[in-house]
Structure formats: C-alpha cells, structure tokens
PDB file of N, CA and C in Angstrom:
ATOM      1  N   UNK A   1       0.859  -1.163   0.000  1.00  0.00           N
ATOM      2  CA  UNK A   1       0.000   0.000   0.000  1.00  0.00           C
ATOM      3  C   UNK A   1       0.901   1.220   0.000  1.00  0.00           C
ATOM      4  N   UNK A   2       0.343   1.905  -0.965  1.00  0.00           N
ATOM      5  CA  UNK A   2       1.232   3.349  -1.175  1.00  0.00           C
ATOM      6  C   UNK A   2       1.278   4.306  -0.133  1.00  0.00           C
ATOM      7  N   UNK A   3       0.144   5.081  -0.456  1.00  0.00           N
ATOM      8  CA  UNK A   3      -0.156   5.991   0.627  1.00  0.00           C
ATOM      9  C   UNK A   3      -1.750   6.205   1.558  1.00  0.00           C
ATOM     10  N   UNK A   4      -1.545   6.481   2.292  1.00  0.00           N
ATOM     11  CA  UNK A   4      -3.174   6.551   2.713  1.00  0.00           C
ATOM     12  C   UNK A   4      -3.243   8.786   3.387  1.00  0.00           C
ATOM     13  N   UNK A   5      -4.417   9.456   2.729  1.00  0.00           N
ATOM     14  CA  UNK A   5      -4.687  10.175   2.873  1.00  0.00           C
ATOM     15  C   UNK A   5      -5.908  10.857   3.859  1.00  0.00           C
ATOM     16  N   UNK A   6      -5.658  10.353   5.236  1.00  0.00           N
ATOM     17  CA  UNK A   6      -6.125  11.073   6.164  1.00  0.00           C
ATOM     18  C   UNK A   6      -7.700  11.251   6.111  1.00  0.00           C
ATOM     19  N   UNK A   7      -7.709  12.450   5.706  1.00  0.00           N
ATOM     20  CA  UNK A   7      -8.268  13.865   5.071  1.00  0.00           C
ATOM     21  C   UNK A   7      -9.686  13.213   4.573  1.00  0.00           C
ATOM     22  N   UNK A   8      -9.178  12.233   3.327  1.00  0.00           N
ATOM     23  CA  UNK A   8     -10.115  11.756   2.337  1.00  0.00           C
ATOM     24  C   UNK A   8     -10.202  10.574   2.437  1.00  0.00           C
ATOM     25  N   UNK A   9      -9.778   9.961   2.874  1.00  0.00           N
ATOM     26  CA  UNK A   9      -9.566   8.053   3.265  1.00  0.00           C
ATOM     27  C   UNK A   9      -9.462   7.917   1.972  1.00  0.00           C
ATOM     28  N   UNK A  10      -8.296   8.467   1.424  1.00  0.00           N
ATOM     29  CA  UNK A  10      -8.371   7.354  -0.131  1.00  0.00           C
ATOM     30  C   UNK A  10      -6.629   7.140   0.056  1.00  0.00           C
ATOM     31  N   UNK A  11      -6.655   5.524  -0.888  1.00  0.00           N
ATOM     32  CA  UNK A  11      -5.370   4.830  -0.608  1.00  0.00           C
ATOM     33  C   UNK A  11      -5.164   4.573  -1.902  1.00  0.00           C
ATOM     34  N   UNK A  12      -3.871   4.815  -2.135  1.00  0.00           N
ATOM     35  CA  UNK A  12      -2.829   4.402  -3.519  1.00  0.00           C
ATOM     36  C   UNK A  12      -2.486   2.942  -3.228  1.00  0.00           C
ATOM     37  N   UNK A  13      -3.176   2.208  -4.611  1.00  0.00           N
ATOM     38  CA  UNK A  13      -2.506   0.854  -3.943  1.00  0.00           C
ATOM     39  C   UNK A  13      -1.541   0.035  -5.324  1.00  0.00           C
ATOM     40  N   UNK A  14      -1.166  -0.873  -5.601  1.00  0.00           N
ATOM     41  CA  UNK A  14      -0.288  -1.419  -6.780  1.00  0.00           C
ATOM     42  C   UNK A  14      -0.603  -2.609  -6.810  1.00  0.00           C
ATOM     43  N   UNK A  15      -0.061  -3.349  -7.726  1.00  0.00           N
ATOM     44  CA  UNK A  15      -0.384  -4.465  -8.093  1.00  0.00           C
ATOM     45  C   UNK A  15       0.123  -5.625  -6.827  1.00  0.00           C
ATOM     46  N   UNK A  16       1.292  -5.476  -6.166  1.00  0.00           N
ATOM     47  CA  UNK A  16       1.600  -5.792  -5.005  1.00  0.00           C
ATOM     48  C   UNK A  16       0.340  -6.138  -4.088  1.00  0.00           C
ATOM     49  N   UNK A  17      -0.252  -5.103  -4.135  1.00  0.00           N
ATOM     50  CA  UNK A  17      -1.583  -5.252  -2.616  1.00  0.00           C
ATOM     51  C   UNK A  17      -2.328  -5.802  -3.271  1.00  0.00           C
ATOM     52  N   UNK A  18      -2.315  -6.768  -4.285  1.00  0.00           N
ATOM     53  CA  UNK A  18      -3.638  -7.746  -4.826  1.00  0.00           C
ATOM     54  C   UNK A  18      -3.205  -9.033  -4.186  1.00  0.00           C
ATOM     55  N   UNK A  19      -4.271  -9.528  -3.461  1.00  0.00           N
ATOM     56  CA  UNK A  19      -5.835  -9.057  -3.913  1.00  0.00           C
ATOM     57  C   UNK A  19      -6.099  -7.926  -2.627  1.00  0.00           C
ATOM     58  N   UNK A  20      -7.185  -7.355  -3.236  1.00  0.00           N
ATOM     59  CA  UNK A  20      -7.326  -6.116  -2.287  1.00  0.00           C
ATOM     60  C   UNK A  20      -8.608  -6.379  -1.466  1.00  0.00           C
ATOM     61  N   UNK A  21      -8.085  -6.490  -0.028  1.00  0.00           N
ATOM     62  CA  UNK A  21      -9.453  -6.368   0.782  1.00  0.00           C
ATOM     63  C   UNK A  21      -9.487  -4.753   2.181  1.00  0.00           C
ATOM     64  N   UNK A  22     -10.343  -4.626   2.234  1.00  0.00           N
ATOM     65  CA  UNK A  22     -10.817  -3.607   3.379  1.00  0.00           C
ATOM     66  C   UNK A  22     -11.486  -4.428   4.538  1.00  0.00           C
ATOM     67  N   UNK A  23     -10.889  -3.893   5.662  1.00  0.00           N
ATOM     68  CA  UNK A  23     -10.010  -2.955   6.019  1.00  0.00           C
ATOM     69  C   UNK A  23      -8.713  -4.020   6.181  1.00  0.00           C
ATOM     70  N   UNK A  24      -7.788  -2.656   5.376  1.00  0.00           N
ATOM     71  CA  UNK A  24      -6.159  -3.213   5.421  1.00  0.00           C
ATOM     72  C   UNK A  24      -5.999  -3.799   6.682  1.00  0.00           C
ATOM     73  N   UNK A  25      -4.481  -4.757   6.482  1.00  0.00           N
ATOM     74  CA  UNK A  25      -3.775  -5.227   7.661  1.00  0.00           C
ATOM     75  C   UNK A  25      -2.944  -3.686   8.696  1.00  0.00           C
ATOM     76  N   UNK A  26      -3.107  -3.767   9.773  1.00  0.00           N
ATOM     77  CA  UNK A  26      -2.718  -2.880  10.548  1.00  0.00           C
ATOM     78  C   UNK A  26      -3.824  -1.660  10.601  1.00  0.00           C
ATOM     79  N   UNK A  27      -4.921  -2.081  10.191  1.00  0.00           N
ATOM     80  CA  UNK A  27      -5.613  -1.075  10.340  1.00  0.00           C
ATOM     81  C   UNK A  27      -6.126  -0.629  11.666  1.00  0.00           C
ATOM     82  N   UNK A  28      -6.519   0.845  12.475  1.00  0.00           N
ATOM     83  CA  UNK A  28      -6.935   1.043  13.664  1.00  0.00           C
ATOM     84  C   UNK A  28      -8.165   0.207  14.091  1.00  0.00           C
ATOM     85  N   UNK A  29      -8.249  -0.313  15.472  1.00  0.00           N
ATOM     86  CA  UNK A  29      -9.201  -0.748  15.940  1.00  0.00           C
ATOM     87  C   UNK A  29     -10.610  -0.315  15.644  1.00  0.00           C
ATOM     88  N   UNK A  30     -10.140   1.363  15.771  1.00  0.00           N
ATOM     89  CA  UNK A  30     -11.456   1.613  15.042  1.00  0.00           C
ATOM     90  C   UNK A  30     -12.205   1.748  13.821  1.00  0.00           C
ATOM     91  N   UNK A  31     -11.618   1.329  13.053  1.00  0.00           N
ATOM     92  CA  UNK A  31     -11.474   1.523  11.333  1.00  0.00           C
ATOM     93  C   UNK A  31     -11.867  -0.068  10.961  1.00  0.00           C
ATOM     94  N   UNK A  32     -12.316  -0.826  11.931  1.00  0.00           N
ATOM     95  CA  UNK A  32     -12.331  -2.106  11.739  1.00  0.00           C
ATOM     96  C   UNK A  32     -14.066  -2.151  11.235  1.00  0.00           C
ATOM     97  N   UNK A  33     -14.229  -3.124  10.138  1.00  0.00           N
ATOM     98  CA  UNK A  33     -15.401  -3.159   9.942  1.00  0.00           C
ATOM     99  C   UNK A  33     -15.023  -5.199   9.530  1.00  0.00           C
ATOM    100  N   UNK A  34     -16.180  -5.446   9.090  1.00  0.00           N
ATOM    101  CA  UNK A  34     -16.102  -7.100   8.436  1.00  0.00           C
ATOM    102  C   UNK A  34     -15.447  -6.788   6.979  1.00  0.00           C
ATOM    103  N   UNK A  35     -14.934  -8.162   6.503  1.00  0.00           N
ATOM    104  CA  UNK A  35     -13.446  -7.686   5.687  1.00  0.00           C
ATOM    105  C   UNK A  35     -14.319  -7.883   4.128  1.00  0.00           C
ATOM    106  N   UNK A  36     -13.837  -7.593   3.482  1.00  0.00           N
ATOM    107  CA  UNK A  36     -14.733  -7.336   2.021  1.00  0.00           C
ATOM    108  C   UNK A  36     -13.635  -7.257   0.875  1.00  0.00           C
ATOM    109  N   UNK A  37     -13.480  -7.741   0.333  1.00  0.00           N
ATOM    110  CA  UNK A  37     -12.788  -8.174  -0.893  1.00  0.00           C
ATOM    111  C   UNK A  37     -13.148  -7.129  -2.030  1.00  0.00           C
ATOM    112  N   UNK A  38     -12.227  -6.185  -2.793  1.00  0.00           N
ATOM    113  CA  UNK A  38     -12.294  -5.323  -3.527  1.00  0.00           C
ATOM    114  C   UNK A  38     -11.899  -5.300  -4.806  1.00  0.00           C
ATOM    115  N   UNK A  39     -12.521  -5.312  -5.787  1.00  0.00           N
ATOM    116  CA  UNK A  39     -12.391  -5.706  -7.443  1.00  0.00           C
ATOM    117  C   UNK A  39     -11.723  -4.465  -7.913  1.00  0.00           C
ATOM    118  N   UNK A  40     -10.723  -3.996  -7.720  1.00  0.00           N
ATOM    119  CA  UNK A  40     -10.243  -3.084  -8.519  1.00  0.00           C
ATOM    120  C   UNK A  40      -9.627  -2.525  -9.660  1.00  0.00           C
ATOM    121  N   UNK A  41      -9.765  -3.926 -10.513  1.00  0.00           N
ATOM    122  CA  UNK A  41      -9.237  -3.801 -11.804  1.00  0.00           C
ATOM    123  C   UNK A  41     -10.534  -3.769 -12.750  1.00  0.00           C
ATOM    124  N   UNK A  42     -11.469  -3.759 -12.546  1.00  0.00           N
ATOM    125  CA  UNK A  42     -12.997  -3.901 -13.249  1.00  0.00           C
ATOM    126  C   UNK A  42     -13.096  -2.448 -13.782  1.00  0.00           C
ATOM    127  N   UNK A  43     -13.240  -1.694 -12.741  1.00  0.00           N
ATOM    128  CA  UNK A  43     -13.220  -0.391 -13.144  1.00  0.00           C
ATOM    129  C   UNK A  43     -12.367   0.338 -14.027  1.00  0.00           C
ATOM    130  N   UNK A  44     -12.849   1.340 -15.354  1.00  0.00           N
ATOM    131  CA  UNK A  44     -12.102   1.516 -15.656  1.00  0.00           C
ATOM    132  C   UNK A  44     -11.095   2.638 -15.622  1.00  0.00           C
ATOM    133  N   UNK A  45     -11.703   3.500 -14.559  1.00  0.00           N
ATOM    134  CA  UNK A  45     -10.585   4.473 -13.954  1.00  0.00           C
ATOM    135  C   UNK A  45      -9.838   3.877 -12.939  1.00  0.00           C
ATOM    136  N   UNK A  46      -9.938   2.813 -12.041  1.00  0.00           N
ATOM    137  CA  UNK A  46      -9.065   2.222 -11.752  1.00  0.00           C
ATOM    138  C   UNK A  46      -9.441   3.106 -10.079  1.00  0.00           C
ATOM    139  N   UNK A  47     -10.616   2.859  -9.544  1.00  0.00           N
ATOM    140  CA  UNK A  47     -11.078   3.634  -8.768  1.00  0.00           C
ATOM    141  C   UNK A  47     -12.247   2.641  -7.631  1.00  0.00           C
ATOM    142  N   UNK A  48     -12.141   2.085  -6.567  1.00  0.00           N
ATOM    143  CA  UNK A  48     -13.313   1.897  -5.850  1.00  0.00           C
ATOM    144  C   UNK A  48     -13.724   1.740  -4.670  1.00  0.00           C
ATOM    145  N   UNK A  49     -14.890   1.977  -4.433  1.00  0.00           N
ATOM    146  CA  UNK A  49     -14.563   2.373  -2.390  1.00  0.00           C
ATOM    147  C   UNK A  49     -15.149   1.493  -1.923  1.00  0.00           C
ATOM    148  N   UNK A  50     -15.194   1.664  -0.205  1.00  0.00           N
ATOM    149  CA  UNK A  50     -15.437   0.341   0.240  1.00  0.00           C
ATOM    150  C   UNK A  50     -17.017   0.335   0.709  1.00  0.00           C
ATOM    151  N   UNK A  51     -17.766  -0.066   0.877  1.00  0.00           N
ATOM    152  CA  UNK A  51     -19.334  -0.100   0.850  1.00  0.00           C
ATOM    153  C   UNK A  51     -19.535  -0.182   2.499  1.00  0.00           C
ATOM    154  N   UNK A  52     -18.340  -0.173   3.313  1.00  0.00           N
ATOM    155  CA  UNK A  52     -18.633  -0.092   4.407  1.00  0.00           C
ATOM    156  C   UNK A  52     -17.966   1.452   5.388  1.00  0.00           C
ATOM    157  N   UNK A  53     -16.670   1.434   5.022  1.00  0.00           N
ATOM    158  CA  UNK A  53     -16.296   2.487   5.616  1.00  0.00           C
ATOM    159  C   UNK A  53     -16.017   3.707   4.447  1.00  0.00           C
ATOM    160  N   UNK A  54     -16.156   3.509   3.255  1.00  0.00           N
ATOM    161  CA  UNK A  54     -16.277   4.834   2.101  1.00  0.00           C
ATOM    162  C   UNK A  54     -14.792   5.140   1.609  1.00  0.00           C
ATOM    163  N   UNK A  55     -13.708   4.363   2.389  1.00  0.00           N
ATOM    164  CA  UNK A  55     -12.135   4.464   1.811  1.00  0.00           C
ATOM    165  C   UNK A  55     -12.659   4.006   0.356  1.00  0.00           C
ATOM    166  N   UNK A  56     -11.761   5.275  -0.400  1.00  0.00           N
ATOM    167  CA  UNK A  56     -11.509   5.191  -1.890  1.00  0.00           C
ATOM    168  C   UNK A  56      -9.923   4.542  -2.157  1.00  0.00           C
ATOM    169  N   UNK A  57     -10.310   3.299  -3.094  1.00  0.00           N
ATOM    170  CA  UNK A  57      -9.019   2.616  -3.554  1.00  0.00           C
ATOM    171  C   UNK A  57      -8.471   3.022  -4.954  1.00  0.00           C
ATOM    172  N   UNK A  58      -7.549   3.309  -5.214  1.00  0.00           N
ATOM    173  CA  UNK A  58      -6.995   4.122  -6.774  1.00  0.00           C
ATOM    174  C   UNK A  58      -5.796   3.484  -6.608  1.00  0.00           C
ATOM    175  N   UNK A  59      -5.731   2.686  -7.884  1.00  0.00           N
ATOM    176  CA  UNK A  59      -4.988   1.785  -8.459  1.00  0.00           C
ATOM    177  C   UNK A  59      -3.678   2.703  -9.186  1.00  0.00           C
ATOM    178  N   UNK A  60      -2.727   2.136  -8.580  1.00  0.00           N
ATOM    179  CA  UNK A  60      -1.641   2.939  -9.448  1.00  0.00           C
ATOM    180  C   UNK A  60      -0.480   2.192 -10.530  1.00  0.00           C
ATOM    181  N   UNK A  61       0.548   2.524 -11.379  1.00  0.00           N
ATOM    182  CA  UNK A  61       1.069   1.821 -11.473  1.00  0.00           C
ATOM    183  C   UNK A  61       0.542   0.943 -13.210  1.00  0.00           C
ATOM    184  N   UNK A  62       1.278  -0.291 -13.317  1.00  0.00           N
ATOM    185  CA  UNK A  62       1.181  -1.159 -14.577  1.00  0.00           C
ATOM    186  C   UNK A  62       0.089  -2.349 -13.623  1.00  0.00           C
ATOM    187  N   UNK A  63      -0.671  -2.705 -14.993  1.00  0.00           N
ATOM    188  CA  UNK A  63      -1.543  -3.363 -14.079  1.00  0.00           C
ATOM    189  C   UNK A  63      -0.822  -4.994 -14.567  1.00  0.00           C
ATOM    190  N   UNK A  64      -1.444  -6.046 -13.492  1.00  0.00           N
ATOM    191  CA  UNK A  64      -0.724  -6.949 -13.581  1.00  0.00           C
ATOM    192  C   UNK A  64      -1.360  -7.949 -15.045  1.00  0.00           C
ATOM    193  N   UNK A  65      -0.658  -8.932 -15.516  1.00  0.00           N
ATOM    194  CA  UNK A  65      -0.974  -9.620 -16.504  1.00  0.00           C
ATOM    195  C   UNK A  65      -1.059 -10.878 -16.642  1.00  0.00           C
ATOM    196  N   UNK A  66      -2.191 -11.362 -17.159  1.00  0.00           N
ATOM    197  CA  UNK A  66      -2.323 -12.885 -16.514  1.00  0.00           C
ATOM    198  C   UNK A  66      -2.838 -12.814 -15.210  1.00  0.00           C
ATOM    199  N   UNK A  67      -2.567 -14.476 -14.564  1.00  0.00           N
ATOM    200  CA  UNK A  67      -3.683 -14.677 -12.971  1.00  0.00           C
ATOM    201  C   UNK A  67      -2.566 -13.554 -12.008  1.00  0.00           C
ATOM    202  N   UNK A  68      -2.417 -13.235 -10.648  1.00  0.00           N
ATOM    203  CA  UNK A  68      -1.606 -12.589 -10.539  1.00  0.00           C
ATOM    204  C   UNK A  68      -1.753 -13.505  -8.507  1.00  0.00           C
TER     205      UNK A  68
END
C-alpha cells in the first residue's frame, strides 16, 4: 500500500496489494469493519470504495498480466 490520505480516506494501492481487501492489515481498531474483498481492476478508472467504511481505492502503477 502506497499511501493513505487522512483527510479523504483514499489509498494508492499497486499491483503488489492484490488481492485487495478492506479494512487493510494494521488497520486502527477503530477503522475495523467485516473484511470485504475489492475488485479493482474492473473499473475503468481504476477507482473503488469500500461499501462499508467509504475508503476510496486508486490503483496505481502497470496493471498486472495474466492470474496474478
């Protein structure tokens, strides 16, 4: 995981953090919700939030090719 922005709860993430679920590892106790698995290559801005706590995920980077 790249960066996480406070402010806006949105996180830069890479092909590395696949597969992508919410809420991240190390996340605050309170930031804890039930864990949810995030499709972020579907989209095609490369953009999607989480249906529980509203963190926006934005895909950065080369996307991966093949199963990954």
């Amino acid at each position: 995981m790249s960066t996480l922005d406070e402010s806006t709860r949105e996180v830069a993430v890479t092909a590395h953090d696949l597969p992508l679920a919410c809420p991240r590892p190390g996340a605050p106790l309170w930031a804890r919700h039930p864990r949810v698995f995030l499709d972020i290559l579907k989209p095609a801005d490369g953009t999607v939030a989480c249906p529980y706590c509203g963190t926006v995920y934005r895909f950065t980077g080369e996307r991966p090719k093949g199963h990954h």
